[in-house]
PDB file of N, CA and C in Angstrom:
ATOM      1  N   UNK A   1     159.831  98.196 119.637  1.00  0.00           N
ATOM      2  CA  UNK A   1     158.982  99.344 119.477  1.00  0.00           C
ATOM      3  C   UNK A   1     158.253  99.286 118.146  1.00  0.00           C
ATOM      4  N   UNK A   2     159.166  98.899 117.323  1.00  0.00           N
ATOM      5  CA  UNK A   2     158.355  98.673 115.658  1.00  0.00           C
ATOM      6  C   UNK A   2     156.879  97.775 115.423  1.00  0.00           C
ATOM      7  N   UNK A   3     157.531  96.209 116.301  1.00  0.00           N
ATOM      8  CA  UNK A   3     156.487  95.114 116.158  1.00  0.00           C
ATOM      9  C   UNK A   3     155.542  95.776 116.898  1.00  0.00           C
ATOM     10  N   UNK A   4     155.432  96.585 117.860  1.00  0.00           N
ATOM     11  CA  UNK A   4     154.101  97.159 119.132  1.00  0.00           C
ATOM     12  C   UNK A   4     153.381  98.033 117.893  1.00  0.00           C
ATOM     13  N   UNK A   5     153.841  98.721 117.612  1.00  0.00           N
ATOM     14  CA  UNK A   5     153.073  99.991 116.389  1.00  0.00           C
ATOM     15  C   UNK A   5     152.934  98.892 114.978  1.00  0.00           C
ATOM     16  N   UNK A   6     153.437  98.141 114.610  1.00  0.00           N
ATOM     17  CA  UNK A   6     152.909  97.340 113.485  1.00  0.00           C
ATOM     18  C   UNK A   6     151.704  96.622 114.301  1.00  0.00           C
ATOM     19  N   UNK A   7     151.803  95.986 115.828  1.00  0.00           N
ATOM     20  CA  UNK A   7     150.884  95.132 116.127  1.00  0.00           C
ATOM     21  C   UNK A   7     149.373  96.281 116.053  1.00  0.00           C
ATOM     22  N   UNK A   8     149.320  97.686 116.826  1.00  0.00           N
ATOM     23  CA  UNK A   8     148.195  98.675 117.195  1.00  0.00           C
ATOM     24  C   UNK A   8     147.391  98.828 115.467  1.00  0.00           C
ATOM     25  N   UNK A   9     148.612  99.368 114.973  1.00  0.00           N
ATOM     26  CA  UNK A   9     148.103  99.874 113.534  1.00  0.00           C
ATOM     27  C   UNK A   9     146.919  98.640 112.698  1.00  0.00           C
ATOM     28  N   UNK A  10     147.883  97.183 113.178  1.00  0.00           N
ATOM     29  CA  UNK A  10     146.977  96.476 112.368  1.00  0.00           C
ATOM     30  C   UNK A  10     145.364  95.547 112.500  1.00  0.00           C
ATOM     31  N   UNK A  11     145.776  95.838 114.188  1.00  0.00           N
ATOM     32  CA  UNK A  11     144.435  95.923 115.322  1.00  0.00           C
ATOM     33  C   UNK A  11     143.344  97.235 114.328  1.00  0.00           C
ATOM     34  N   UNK A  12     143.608  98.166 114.261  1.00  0.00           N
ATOM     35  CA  UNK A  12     143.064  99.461 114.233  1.00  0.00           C
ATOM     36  C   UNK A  12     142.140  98.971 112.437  1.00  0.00           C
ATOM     37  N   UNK A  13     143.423  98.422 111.879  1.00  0.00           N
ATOM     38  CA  UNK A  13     142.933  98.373 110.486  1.00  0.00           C
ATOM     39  C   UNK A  13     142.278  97.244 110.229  1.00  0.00           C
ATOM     40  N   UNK A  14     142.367  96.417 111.241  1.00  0.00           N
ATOM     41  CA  UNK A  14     141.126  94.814 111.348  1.00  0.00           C
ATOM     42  C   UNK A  14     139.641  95.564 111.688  1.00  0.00           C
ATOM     43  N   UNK A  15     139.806  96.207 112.889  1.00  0.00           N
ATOM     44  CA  UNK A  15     138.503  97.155 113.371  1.00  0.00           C
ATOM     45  C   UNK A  15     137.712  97.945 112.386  1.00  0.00           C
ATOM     46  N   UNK A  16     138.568  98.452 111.853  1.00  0.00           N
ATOM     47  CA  UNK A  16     137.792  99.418 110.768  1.00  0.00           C
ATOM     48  C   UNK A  16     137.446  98.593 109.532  1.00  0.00           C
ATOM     49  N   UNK A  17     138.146  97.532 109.155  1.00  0.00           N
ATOM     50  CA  UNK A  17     137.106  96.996 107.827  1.00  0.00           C
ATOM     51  C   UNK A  17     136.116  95.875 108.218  1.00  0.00           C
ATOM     52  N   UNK A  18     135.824  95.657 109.499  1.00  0.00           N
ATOM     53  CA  UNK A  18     135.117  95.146 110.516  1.00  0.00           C
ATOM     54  C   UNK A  18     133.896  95.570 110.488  1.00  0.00           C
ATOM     55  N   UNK A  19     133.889  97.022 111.179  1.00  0.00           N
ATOM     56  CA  UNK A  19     133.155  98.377 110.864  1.00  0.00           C
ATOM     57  C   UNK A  19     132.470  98.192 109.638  1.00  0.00           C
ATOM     58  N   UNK A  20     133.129  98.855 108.401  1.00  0.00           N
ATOM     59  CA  UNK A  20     132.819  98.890 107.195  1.00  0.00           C
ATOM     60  C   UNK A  20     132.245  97.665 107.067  1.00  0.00           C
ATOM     61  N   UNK A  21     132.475  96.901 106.832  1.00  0.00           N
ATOM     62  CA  UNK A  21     131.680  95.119 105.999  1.00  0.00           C
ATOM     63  C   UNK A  21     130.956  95.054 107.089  1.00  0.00           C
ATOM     64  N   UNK A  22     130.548  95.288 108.413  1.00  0.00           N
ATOM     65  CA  UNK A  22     128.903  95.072 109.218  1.00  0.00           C
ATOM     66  C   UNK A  22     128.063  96.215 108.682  1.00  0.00           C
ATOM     67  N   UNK A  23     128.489  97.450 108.467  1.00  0.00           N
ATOM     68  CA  UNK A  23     127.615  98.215 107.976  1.00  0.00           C
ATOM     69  C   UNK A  23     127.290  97.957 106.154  1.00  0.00           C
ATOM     70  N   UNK A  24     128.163  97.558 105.497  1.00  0.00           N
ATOM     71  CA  UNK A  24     127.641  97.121 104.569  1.00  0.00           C
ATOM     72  C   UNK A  24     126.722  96.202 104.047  1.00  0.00           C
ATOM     73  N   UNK A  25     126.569  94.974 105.565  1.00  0.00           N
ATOM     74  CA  UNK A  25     125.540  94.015 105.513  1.00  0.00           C
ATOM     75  C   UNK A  25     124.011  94.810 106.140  1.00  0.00           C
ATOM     76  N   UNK A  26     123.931  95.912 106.862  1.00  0.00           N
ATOM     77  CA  UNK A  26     122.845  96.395 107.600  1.00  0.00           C
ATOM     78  C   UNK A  26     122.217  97.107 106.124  1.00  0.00           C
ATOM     79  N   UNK A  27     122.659  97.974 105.202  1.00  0.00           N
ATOM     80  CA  UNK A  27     122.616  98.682 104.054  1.00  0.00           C
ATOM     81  C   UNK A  27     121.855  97.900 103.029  1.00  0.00           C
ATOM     82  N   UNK A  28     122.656  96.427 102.373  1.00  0.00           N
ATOM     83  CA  UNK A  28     122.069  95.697 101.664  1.00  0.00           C
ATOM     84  C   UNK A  28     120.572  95.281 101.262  1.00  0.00           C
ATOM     85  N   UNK A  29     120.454  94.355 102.473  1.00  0.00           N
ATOM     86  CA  UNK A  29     118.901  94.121 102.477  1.00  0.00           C
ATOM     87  C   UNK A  29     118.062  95.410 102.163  1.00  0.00           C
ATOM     88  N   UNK A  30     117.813  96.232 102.548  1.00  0.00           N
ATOM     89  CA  UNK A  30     117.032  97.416 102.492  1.00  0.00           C
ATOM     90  C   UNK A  30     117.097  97.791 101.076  1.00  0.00           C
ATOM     91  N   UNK A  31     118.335  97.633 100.424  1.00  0.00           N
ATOM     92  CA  UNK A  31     118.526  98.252  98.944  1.00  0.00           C
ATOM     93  C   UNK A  31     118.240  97.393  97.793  1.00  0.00           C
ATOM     94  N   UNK A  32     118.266  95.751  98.220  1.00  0.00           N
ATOM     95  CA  UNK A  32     117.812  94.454  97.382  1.00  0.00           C
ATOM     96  C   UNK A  32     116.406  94.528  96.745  1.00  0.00           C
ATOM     97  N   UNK A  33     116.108  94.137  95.897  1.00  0.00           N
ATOM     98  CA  UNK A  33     114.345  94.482  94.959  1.00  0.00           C
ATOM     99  C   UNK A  33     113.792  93.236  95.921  1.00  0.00           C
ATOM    100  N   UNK A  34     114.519  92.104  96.234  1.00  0.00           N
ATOM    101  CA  UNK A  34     113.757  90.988  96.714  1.00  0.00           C
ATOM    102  C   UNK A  34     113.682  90.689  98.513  1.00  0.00           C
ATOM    103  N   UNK A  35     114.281  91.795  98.912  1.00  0.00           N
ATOM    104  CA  UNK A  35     113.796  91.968 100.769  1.00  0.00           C
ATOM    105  C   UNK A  35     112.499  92.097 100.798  1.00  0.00           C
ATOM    106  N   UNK A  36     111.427  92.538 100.057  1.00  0.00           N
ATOM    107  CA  UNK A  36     110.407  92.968 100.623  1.00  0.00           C
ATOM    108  C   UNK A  36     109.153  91.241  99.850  1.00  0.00           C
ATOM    109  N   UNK A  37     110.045  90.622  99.398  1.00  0.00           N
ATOM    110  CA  UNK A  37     109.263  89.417  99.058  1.00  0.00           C
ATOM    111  C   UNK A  37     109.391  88.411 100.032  1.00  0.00           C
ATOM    112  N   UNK A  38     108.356  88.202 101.065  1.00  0.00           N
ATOM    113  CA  UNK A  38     108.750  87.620 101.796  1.00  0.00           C
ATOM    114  C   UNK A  38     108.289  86.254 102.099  1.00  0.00           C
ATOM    115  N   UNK A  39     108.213  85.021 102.564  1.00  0.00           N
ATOM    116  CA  UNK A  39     107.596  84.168 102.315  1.00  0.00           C
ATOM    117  C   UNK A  39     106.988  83.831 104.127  1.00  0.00           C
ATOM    118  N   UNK A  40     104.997  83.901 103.410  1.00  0.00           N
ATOM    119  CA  UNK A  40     104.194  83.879 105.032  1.00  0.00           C
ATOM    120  C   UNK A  40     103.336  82.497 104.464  1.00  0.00           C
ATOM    121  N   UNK A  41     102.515  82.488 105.818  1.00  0.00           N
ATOM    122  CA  UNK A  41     101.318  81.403 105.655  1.00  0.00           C
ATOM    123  C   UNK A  41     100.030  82.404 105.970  1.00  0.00           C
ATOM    124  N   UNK A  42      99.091  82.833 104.860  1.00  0.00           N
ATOM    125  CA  UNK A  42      97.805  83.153 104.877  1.00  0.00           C
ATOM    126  C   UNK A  42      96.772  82.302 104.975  1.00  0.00           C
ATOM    127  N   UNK A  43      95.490  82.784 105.769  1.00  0.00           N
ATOM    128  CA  UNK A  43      94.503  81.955 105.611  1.00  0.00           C
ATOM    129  C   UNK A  43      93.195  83.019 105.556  1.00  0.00           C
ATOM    130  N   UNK A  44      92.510  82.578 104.594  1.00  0.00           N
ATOM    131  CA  UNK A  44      91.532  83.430 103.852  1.00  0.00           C
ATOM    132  C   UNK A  44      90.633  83.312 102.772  1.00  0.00           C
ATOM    133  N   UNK A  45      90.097  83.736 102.154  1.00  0.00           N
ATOM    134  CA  UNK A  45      88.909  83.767 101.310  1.00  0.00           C
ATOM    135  C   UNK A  45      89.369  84.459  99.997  1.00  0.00           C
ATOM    136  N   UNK A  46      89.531  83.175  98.581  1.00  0.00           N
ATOM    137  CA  UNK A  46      89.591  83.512  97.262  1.00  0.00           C
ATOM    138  C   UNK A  46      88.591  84.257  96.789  1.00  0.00           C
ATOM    139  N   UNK A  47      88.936  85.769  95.875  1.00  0.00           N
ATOM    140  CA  UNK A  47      87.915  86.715  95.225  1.00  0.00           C
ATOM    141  C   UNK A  47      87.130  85.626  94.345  1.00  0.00           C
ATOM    142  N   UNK A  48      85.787  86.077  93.887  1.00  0.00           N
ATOM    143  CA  UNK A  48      85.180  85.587  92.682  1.00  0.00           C
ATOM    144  C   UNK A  48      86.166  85.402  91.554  1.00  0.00           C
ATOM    145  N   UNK A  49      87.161  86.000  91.407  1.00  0.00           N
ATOM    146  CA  UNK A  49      87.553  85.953  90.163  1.00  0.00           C
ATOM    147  C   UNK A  49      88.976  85.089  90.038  1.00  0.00           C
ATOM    148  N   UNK A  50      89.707  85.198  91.027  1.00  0.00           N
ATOM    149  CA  UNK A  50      90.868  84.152  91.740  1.00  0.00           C
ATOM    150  C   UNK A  50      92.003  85.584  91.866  1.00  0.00           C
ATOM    151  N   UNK A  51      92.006  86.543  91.155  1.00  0.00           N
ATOM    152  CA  UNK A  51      92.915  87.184  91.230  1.00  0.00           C
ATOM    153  C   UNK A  51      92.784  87.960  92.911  1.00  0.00           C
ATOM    154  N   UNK A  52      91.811  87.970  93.730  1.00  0.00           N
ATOM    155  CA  UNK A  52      92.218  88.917  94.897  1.00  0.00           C
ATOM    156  C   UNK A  52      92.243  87.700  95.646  1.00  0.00           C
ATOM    157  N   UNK A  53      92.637  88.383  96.924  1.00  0.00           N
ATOM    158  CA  UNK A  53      92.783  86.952  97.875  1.00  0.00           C
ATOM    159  C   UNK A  53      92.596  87.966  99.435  1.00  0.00           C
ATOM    160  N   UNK A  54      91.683  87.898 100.079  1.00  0.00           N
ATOM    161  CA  UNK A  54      90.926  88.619 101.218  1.00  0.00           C
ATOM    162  C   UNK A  54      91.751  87.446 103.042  1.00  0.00           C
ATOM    163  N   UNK A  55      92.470  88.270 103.413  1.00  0.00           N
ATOM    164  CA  UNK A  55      93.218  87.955 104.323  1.00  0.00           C
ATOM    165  C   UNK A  55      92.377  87.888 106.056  1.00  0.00           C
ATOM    166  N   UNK A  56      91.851  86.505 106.662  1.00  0.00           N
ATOM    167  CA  UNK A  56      91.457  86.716 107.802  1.00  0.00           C
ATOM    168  C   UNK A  56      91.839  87.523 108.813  1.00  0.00           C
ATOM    169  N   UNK A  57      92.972  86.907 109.120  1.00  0.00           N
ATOM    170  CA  UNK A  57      93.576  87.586 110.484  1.00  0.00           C
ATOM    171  C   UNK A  57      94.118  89.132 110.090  1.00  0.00           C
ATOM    172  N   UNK A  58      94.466  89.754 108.813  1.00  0.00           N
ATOM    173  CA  UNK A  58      95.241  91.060 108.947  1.00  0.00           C
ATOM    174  C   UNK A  58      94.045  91.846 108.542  1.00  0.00           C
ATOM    175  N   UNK A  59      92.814  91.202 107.554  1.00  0.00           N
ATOM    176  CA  UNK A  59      92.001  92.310 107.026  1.00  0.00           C
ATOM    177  C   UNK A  59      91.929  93.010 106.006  1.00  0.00           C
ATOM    178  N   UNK A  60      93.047  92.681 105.236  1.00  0.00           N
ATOM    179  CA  UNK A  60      93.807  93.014 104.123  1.00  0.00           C
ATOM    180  C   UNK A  60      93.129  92.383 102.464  1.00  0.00           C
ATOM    181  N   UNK A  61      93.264  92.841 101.780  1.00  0.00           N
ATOM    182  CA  UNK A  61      92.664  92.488 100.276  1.00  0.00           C
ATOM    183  C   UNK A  61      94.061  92.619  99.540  1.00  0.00           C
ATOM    184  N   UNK A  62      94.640  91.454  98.930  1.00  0.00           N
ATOM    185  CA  UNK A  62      96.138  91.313  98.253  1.00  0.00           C
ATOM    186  C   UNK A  62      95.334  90.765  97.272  1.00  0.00           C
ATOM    187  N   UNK A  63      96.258  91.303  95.851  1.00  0.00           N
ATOM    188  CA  UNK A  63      96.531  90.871  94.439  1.00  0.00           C
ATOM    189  C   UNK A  63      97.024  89.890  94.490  1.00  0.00           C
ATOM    190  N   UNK A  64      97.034  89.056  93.231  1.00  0.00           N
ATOM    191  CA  UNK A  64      97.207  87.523  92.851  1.00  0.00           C
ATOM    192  C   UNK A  64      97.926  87.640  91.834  1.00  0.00           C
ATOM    193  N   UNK A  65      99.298  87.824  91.952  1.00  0.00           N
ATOM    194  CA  UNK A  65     100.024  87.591  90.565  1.00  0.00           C
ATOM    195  C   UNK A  65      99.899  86.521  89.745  1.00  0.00           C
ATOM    196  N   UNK A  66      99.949  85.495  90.577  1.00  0.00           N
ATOM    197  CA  UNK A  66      99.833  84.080  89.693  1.00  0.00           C
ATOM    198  C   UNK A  66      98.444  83.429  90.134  1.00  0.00           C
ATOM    199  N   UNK A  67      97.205  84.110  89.547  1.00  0.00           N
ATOM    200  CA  UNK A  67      95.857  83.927  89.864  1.00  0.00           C
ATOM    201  C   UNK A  67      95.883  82.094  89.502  1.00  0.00           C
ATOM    202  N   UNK A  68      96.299  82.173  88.600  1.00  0.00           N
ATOM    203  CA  UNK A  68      95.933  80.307  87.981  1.00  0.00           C
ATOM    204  C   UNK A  68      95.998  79.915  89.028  1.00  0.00           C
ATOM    205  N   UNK A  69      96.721  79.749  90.769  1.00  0.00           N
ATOM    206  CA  UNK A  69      97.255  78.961  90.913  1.00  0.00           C
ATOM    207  C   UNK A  69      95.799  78.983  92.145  1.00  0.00           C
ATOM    208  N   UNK A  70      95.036  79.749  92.275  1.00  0.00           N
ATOM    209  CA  UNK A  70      94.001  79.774  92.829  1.00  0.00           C
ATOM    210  C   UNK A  70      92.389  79.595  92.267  1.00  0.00           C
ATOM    211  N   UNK A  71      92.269  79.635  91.067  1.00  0.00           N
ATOM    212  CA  UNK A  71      91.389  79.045  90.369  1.00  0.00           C
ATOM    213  C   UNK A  71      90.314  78.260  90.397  1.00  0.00           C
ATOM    214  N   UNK A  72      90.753  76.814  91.192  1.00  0.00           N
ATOM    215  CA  UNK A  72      90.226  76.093  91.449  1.00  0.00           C
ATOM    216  C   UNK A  72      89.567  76.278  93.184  1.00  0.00           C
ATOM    217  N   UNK A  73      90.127  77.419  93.217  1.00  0.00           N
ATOM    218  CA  UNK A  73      89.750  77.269  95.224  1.00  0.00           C
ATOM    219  C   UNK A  73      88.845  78.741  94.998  1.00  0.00           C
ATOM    220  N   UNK A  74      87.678  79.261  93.981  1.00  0.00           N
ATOM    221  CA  UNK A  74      87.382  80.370  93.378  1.00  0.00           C
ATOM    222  C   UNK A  74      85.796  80.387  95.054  1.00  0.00           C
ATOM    223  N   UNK A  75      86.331  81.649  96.072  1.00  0.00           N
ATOM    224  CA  UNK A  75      84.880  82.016  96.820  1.00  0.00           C
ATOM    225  C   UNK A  75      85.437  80.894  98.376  1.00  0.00           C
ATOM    226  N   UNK A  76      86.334  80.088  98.570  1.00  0.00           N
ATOM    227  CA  UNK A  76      86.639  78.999  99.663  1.00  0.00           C
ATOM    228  C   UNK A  76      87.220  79.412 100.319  1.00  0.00           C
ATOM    229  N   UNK A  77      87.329  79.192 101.671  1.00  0.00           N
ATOM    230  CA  UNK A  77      88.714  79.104 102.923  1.00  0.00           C
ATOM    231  C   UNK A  77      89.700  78.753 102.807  1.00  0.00           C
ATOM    232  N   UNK A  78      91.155  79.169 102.412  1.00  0.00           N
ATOM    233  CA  UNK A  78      91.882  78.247 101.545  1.00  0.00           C
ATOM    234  C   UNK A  78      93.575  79.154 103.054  1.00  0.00           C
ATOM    235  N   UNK A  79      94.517  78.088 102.924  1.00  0.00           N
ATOM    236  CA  UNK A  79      95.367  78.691 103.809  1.00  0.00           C
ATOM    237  C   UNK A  79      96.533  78.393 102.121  1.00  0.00           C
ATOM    238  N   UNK A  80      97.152  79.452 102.263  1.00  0.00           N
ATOM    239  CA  UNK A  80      98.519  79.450 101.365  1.00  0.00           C
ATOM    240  C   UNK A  80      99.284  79.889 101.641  1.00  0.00           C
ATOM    241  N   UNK A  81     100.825  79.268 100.977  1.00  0.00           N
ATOM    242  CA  UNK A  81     101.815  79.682 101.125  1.00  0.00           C
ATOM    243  C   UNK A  81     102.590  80.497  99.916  1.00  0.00           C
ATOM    244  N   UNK A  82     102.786  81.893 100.598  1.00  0.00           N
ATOM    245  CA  UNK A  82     102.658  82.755  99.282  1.00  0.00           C
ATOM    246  C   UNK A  82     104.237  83.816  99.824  1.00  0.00           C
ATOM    247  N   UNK A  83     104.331  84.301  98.458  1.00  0.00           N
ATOM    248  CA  UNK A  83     105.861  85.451  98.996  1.00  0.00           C
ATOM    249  C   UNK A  83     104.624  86.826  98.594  1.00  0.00           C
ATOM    250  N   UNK A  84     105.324  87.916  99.818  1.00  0.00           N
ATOM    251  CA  UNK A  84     104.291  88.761  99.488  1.00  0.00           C
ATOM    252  C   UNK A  84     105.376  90.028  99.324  1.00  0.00           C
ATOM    253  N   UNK A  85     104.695  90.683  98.631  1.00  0.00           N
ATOM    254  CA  UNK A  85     105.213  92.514  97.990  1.00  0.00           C
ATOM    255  C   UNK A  85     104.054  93.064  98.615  1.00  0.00           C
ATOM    256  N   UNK A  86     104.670  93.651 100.123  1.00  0.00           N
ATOM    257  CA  UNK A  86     104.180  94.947 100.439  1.00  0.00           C
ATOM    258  C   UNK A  86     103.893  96.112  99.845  1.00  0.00           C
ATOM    259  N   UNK A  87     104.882  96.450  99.081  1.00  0.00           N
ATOM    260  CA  UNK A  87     105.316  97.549  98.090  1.00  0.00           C
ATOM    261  C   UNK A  87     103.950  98.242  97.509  1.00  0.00           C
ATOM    262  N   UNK A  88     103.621  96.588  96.712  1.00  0.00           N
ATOM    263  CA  UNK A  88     102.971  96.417  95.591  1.00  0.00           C
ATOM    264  C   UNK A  88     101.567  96.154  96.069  1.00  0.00           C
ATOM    265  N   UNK A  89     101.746  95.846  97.058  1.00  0.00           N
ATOM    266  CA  UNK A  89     100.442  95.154  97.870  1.00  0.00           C
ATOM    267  C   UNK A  89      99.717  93.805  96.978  1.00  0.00           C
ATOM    268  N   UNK A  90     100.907  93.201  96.512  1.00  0.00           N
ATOM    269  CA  UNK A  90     100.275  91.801  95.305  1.00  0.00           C
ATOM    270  C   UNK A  90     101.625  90.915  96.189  1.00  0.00           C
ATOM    271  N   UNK A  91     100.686  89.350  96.070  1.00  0.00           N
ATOM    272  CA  UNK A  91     101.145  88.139  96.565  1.00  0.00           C
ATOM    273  C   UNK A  91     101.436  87.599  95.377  1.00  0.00           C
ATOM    274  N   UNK A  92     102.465  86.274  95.525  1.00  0.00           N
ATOM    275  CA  UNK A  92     102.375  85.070  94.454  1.00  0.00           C
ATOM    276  C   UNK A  92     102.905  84.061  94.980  1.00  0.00           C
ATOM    277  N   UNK A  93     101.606  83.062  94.463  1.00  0.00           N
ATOM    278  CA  UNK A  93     101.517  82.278  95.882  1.00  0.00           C
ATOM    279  C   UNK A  93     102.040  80.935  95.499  1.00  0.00           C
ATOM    280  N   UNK A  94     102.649  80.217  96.586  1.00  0.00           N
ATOM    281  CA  UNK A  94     103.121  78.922  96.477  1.00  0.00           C
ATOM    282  C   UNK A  94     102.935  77.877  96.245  1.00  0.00           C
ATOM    283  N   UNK A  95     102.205  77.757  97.638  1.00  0.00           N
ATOM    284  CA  UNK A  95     100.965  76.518  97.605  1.00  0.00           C
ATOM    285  C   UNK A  95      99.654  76.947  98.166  1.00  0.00           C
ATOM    286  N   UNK A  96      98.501  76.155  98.062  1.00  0.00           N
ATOM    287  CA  UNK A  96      96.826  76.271  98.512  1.00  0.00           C
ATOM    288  C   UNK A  96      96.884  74.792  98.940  1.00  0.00           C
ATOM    289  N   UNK A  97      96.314  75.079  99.964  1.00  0.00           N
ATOM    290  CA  UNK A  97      95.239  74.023 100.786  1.00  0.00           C
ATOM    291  C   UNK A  97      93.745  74.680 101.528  1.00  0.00           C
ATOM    292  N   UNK A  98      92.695  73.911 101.475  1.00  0.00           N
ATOM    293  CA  UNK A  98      91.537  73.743 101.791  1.00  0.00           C
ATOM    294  C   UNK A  98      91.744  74.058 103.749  1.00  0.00           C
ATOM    295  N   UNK A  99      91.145  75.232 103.522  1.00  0.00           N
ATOM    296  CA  UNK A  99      91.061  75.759 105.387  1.00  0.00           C
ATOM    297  C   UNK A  99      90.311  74.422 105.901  1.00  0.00           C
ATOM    298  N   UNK A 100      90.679  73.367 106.804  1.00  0.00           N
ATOM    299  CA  UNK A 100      89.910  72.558 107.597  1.00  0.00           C
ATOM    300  C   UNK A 100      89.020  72.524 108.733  1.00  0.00           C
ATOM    301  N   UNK A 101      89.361  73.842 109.456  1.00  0.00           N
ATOM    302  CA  UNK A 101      88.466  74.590 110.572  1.00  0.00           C
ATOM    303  C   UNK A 101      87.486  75.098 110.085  1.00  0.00           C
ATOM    304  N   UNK A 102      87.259  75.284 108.651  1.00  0.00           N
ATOM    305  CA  UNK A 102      85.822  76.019 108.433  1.00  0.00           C
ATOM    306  C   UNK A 102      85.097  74.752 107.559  1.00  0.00           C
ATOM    307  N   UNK A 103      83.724  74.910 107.996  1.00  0.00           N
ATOM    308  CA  UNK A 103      83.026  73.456 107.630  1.00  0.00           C
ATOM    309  C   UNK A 103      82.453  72.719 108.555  1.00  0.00           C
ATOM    310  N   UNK A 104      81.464  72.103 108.403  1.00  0.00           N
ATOM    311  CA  UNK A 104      81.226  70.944 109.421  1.00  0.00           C
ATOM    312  C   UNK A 104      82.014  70.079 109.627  1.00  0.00           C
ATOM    313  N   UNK A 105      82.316  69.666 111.123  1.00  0.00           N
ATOM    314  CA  UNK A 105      83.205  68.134 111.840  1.00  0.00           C
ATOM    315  C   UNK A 105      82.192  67.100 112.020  1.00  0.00           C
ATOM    316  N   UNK A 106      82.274  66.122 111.730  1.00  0.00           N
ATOM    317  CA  UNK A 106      81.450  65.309 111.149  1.00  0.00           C
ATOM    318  C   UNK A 106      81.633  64.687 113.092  1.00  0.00           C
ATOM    319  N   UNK A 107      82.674  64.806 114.122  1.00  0.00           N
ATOM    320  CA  UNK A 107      82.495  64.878 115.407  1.00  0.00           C
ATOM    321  C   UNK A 107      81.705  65.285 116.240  1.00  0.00           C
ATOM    322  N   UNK A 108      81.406  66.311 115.373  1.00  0.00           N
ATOM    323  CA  UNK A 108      80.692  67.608 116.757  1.00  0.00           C
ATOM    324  C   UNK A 108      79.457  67.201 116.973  1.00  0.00           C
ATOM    325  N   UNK A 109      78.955  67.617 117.841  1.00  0.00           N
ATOM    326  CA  UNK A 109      77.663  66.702 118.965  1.00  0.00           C
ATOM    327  C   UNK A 109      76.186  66.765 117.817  1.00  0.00           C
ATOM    328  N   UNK A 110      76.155  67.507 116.963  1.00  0.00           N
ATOM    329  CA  UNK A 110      75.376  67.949 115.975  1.00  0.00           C
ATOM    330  C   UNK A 110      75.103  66.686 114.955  1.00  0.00           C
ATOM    331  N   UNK A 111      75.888  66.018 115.262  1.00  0.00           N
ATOM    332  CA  UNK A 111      76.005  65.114 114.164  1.00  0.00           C
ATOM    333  C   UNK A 111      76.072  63.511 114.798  1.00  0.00           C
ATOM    334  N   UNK A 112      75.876  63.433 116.746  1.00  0.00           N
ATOM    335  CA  UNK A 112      75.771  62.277 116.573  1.00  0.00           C
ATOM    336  C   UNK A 112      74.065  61.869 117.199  1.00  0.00           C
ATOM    337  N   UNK A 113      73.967  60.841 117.007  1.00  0.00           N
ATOM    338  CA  UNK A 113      72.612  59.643 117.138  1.00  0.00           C
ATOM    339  C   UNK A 113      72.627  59.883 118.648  1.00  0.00           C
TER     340      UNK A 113
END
């Protein structure tokens, strides 16, 4: 009779800190400064100045924390890989590459003899 009520009780007390530590993982993220930094792939058009960065597909105009790193791509089609703050509505970005879909294809019927 003892081992049955030691076995329920300790069932009961596995369950409940079970309970507790899944709800403590649902809580976390939401309360972390760095959940809302998230890491996307943009493709879009550098401001005149490098600090804004004008988003195709969402429509969106994001800040440039780390403008240097766009500088050189100043007014271009550029796709990057950036962590973004919703919050803040400012990016800081990873990497830049040169959008290849925008531009002439030196393929296309325009261009042959």
């Amino acid at each position: 009779m003892a081992k049955r009520l030691a076995a329920i009780l300790g069932a009961v007390l596995v369950m409940a800190l079970a309970s507790a530590a899944q709800n403590q993982k649902q809580q976390s993220p939401a309360s972390s400064p760095n959940s809302a930094n998230k890491l996307v792939t943009l493709s879009g058009v550098v401001g005149p100045d490098g600090k804004t960065f004008t988003s195709v597909s969402r429509k969106t105009v994001w800040t440039v924390a780390n403008a240097e790193a766009l500088l050189d791509s100043v007014g271009e089609h550029v796709i990057i890989r950036a962590r973004v703050d919703a919050q803040k509505h400012e990016i800081y970005v990873n990497t830049v590459r040169i959008d290849p879909t925008v531009g002439a294809r030196l393929a296309d019927a325009a261009f042959r003899r």
